[in-house]
C-alpha atoms as a PDB file:
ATOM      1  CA  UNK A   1       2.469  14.120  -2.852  1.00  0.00           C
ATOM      2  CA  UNK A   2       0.423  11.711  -5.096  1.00  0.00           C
ATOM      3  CA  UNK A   3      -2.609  10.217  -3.635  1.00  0.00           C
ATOM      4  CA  UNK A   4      -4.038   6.635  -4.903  1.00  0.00           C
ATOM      5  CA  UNK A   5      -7.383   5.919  -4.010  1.00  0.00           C
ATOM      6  CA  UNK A   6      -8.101   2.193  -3.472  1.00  0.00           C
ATOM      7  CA  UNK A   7     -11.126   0.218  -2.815  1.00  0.00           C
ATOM      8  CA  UNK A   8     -13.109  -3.398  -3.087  1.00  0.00           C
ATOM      9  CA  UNK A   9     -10.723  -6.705  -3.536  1.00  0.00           C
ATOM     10  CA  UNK A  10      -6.802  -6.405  -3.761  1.00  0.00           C
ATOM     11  CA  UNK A  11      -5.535  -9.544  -4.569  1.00  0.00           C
ATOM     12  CA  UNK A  12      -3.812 -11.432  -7.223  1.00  0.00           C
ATOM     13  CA  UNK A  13      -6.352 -11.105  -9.671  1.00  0.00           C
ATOM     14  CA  UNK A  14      -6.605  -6.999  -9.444  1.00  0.00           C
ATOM     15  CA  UNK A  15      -2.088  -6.855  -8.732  1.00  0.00           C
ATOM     16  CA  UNK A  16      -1.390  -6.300 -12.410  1.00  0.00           C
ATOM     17  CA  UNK A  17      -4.001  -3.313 -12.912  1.00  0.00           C
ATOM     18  CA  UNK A  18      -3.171  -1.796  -8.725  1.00  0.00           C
ATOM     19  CA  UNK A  19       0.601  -1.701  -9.712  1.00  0.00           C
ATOM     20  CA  UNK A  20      -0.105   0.264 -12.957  1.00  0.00           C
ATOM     21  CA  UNK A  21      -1.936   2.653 -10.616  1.00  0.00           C
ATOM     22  CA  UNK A  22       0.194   3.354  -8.593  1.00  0.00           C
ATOM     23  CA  UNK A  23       3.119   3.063 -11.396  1.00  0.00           C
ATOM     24  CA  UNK A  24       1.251   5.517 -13.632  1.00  0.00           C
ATOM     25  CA  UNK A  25       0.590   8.330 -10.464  1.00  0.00           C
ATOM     26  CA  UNK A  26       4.061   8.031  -8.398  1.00  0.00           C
ATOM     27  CA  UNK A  27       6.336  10.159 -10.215  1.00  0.00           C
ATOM     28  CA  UNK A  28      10.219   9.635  -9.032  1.00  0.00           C
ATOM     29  CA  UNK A  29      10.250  13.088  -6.783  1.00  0.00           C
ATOM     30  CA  UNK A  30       6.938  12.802  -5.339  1.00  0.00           C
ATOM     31  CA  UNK A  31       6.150  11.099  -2.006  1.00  0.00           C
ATOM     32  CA  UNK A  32       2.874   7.824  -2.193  1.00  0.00           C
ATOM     33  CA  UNK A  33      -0.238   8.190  -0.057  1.00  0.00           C
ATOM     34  CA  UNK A  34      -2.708   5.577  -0.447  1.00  0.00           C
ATOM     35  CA  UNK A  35      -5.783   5.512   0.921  1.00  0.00           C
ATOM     36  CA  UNK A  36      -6.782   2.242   1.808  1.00  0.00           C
ATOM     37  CA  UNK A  37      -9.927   2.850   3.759  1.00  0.00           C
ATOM     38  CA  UNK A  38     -12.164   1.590   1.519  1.00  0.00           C
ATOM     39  CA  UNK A  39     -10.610  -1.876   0.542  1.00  0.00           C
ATOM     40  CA  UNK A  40     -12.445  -4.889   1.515  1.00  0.00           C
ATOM     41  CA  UNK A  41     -10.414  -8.627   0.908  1.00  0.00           C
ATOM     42  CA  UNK A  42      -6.511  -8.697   0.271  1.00  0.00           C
ATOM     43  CA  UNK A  43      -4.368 -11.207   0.263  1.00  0.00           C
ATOM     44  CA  UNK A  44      -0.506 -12.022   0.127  1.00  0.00           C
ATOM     45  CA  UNK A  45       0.151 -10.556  -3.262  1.00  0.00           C
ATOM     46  CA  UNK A  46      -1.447  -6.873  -2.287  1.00  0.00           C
ATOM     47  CA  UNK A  47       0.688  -6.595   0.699  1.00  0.00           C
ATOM     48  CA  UNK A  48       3.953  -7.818  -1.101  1.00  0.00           C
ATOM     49  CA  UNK A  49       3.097  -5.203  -3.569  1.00  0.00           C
ATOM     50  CA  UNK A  50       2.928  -2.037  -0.871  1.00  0.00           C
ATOM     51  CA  UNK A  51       6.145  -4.079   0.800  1.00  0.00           C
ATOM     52  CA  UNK A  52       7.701  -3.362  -2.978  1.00  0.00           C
ATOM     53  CA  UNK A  53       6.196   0.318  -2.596  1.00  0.00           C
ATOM     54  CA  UNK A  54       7.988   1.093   0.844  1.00  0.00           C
ATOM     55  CA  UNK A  55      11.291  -0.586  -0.281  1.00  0.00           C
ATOM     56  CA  UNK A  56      11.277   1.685  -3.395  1.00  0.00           C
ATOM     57  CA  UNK A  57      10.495   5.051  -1.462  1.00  0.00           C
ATOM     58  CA  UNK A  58      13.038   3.904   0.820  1.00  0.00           C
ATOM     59  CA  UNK A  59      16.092   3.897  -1.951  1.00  0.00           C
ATOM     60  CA  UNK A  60      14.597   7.291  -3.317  1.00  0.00           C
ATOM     61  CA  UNK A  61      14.205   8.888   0.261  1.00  0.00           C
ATOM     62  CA  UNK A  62      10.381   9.620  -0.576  1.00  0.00           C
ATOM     63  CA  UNK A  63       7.400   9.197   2.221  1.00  0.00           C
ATOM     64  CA  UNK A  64       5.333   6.112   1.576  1.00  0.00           C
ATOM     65  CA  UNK A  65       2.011   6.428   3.900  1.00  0.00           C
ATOM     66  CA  UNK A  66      -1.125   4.131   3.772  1.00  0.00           C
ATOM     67  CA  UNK A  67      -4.512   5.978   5.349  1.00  0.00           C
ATOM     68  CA  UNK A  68      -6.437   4.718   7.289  1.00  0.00           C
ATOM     69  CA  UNK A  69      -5.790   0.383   6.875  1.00  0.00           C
ATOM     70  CA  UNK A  70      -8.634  -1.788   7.229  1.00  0.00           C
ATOM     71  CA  UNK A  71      -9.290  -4.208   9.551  1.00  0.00           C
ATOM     72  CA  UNK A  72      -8.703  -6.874   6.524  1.00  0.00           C
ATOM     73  CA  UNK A  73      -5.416  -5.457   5.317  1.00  0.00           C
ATOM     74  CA  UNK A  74      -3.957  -4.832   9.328  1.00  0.00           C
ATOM     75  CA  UNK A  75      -4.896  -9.129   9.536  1.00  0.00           C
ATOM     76  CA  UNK A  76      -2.889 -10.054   6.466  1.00  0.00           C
ATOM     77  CA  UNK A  77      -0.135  -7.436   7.564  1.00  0.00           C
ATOM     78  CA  UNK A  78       0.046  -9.646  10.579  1.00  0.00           C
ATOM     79  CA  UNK A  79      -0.662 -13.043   9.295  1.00  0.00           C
ATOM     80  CA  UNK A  80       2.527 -12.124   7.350  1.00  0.00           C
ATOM     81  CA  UNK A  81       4.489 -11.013  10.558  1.00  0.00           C
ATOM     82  CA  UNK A  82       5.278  -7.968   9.052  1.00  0.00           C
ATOM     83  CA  UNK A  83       3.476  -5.643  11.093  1.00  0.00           C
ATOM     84  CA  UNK A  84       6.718  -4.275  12.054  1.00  0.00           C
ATOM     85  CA  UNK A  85       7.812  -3.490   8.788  1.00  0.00           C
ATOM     86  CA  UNK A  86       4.511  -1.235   7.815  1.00  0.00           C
ATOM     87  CA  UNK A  87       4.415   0.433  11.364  1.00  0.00           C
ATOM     88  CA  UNK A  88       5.643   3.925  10.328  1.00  0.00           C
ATOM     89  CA  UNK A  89       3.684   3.700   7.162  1.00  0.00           C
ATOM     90  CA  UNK A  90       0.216   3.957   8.741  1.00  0.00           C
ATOM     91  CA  UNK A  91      -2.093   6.876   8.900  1.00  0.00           C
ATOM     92  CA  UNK A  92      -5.759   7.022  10.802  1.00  0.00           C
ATOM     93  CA  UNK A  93      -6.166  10.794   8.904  1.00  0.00           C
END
């Protein structure tokens, strides 16, 4: 499994440099754990980019889990109505 640490602002201005990241450390046969305990403001863009993430696991049949959400990031998963759509992704580890 590769594990992405994340933390501070992930929004539009941080997107380009977060989906190198996580580009650069998710190898096609591994499964994606971020831990995003430790990020503060998101917006639309970061959450599109993990939607992207889960769609792409999804067509390779890989796990794609998030640790331990914020309180900011389970808002804008919500604000987005897509709450749903991240529910099996979630992790309080």
């Amino acid at each position: 499994m590769s594990a992405i640490v994340l933390s501070g602002e992930c929004t539009v201005y941080e997107i380009a440099q977060l989906h190198q990241q996580i580009h650069d450390n998710w190898t096609a046969d591994t499964a994606l754990e971020l831990d995003v305990s430790a990020v503060s403001v998101v917006d639309a863009s970061f959450v599109q980019l993990l939607a992207s993430c889960k769609k792409q696991a999804g067509k390779q049949a890989l796990q794609f889990l998030l640790i331990k959400p914020t309180e900011a990031l389970d808002e804008k998963i919500k604000a987005m109505f897509m709450n749903d759509f991240f529910s099996a992704e979630t992790s309080d580890e």
